[in-house]
Structures are given as C-alpha cells and as structure tokens.
Protein backbone atom coordinates (compact mmCIF):
# COMPACT_ATOMS: atom_id res chain seq x y z
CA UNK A 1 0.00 0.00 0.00
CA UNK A 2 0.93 3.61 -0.09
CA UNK A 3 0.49 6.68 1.81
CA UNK A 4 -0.38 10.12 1.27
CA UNK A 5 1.07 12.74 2.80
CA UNK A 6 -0.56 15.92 3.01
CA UNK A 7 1.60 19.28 4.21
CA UNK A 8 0.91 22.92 4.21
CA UNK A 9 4.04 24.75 2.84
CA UNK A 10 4.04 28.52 4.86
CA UNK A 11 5.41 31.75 3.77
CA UNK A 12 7.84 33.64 5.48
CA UNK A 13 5.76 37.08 6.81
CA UNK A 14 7.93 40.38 5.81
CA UNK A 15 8.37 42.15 8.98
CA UNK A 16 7.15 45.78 8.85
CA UNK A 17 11.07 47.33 8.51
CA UNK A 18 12.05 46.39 5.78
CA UNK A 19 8.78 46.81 4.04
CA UNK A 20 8.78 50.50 5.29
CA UNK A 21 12.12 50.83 4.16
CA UNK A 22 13.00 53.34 1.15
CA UNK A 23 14.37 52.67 -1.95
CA UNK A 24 18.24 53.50 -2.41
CA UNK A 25 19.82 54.44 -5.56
CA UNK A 26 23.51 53.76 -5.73
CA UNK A 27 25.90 55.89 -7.65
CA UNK A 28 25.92 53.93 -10.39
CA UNK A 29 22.01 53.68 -10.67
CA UNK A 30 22.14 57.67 -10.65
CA UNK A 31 24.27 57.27 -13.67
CA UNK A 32 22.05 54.98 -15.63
CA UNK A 33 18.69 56.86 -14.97
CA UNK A 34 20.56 60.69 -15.54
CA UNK A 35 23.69 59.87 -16.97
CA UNK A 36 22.58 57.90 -20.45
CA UNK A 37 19.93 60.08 -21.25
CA UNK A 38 21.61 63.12 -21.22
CA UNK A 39 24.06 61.09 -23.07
CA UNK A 40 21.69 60.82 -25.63
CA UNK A 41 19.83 64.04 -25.91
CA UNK A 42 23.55 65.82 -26.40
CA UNK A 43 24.46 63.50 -29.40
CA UNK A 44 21.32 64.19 -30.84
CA UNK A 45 21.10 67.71 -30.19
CA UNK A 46 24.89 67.92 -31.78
CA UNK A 47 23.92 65.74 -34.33
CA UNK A 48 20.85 68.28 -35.35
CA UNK A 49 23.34 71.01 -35.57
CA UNK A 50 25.50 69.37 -37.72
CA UNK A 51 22.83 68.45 -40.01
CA UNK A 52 20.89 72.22 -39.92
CA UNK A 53 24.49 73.27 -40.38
CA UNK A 54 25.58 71.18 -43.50
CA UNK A 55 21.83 71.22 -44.82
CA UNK A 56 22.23 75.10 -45.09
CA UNK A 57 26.13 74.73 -46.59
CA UNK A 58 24.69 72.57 -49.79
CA UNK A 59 21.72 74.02 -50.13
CA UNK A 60 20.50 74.89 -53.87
CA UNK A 61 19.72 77.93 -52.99
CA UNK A 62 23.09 78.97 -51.86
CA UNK A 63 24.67 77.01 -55.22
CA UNK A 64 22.48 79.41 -57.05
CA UNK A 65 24.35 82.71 -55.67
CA UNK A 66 28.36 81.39 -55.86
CA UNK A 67 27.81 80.41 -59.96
CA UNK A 68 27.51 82.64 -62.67
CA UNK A 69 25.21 81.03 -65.31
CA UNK A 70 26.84 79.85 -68.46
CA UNK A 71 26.16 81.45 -72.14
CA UNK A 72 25.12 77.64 -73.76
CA UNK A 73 25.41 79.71 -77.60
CA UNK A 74 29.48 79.39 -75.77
CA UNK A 75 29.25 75.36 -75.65
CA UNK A 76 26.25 73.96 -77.54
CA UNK A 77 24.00 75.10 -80.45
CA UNK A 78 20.09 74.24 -80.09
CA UNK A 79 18.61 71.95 -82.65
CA UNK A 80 14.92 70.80 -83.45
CA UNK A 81 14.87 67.09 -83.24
CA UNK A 82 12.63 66.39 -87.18
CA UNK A 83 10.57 62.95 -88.00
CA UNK A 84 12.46 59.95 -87.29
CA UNK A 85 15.61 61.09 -85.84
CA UNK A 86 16.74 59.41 -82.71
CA UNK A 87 19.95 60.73 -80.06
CA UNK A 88 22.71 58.70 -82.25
CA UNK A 89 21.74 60.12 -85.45
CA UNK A 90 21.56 63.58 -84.06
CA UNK A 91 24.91 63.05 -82.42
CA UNK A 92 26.47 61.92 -86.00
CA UNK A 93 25.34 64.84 -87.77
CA UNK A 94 26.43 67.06 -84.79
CA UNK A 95 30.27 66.49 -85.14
CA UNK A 96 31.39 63.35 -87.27
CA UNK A 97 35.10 63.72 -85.59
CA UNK A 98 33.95 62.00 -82.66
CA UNK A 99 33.42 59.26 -80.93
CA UNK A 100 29.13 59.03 -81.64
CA UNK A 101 28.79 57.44 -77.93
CA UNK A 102 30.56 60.28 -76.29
CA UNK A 103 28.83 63.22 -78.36
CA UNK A 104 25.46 61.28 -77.04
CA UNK A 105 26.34 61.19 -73.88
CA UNK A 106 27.42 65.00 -73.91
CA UNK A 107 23.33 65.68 -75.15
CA UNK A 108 21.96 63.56 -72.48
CA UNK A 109 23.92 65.71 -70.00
CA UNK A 110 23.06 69.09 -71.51
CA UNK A 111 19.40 68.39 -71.72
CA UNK A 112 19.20 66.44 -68.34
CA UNK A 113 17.33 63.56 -70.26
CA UNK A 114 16.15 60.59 -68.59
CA UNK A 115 15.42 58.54 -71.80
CA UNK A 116 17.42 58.09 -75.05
CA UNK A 117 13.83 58.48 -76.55
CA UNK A 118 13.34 61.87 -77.90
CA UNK A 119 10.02 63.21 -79.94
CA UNK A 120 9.77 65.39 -83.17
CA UNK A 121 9.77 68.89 -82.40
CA UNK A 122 11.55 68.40 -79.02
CA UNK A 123 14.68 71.56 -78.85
CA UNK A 124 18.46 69.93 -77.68
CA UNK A 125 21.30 71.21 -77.11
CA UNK A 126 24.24 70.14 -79.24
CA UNK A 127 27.56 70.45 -78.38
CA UNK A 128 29.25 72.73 -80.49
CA UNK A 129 32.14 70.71 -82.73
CA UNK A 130 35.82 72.56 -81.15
C-alpha cells in the first residue's frame, strides 16, 4: 500500500522594517537613470546642428548665388529634333570627328534627359564641334 502525505508549505511574513524601508539608488544607478539620457539628448542635439548646419552649406539655394550662369550659344548650339531622328543620329550629324557614344552622352547631359527616346519637335542642345 501507499500513503499520502498531506503538508501545508508557509510563507515567510515580511516584517514591517524592511517593508517600510526606502528605496536607495547607488551611484551607479544615478548614472544609468541621468547619466545615459543626457548622453543621448547631447548627441542628438549635436547631431541636429551638424545636419541644420551642413543642410544650409549645400543648399540649392546657396549654389544658385556662388555660380555665374553659363552662355550655352558658348558650348552647344540648339537643334529641333525632325521625323524619325533618334539621339545617335543627331549626335552623328552634330560632329562626325567623334566618338558618336561620347557626343550622345554630352546631349543627355546638356538636356538632363532621362530617356534616349526623344520626340519630333523636341529643342536639344548640341555640343558645339571645337
């Protein structure tokens, strides 16, 4: 046969001290609840600076003012694209000395296009054969 045993497990009781007691930060929990954040707010505070501080250096507006704009009758020459030209054919009749790829990729740049697709009646610049 077996037996069962049956027992009550009891809790300690707190005494009233140390539940009175107050709560003690140490030096180095001073540090972690002050320290880091402050810590933190300064980087990003400098980092904000720095940012406000480069963001006005570069801005477009301030490009604008140390530039003098260029003369493009200097560089290039404007031409009407007609029926059933393309980039490359434009670039051949432009200046035959040349590399074709290099004279296209000079027209590109002038005209800040984003496709080698161009439409009849659309203005270029050319550059200007030197």
């Amino acid at each position: 046969m077996s037996a069962l045993v049956i027992s009550t497990v009891s809790r300690p009781v707190l005494s009233t001290a140390t539940a009175t007691q107050s709560l003690r930060l140490t030096r180095r929990g001073r540090m972690v609840l002050l320290g880091i954040p402050a810590l933190v707010l300064s980087a990003v505070l400098l980092l904000s600076v720095f940012a406000l501080f480069m963001g006005a250096l570069a801005s477009p507006a301030n490009a604008a003012t140390k530039y003098s704009p260029i003369d493009m009758a200097d560089y290039a020459s404007k031409v009407t694209v007609l029926q059933g030209e393309s980039l490359w054919s434009i670039a051949a009749a432009s200046d035959s000395s040349r590399d074709v790829r290099e004279v296209v990729g000079e027209i590109v740049a002038l005209n800040e296009l984003t496709t080698n697709v161009v439409q009849a009646g659309q203005q270029l610049f050319v550059p200007i054969h030197k």
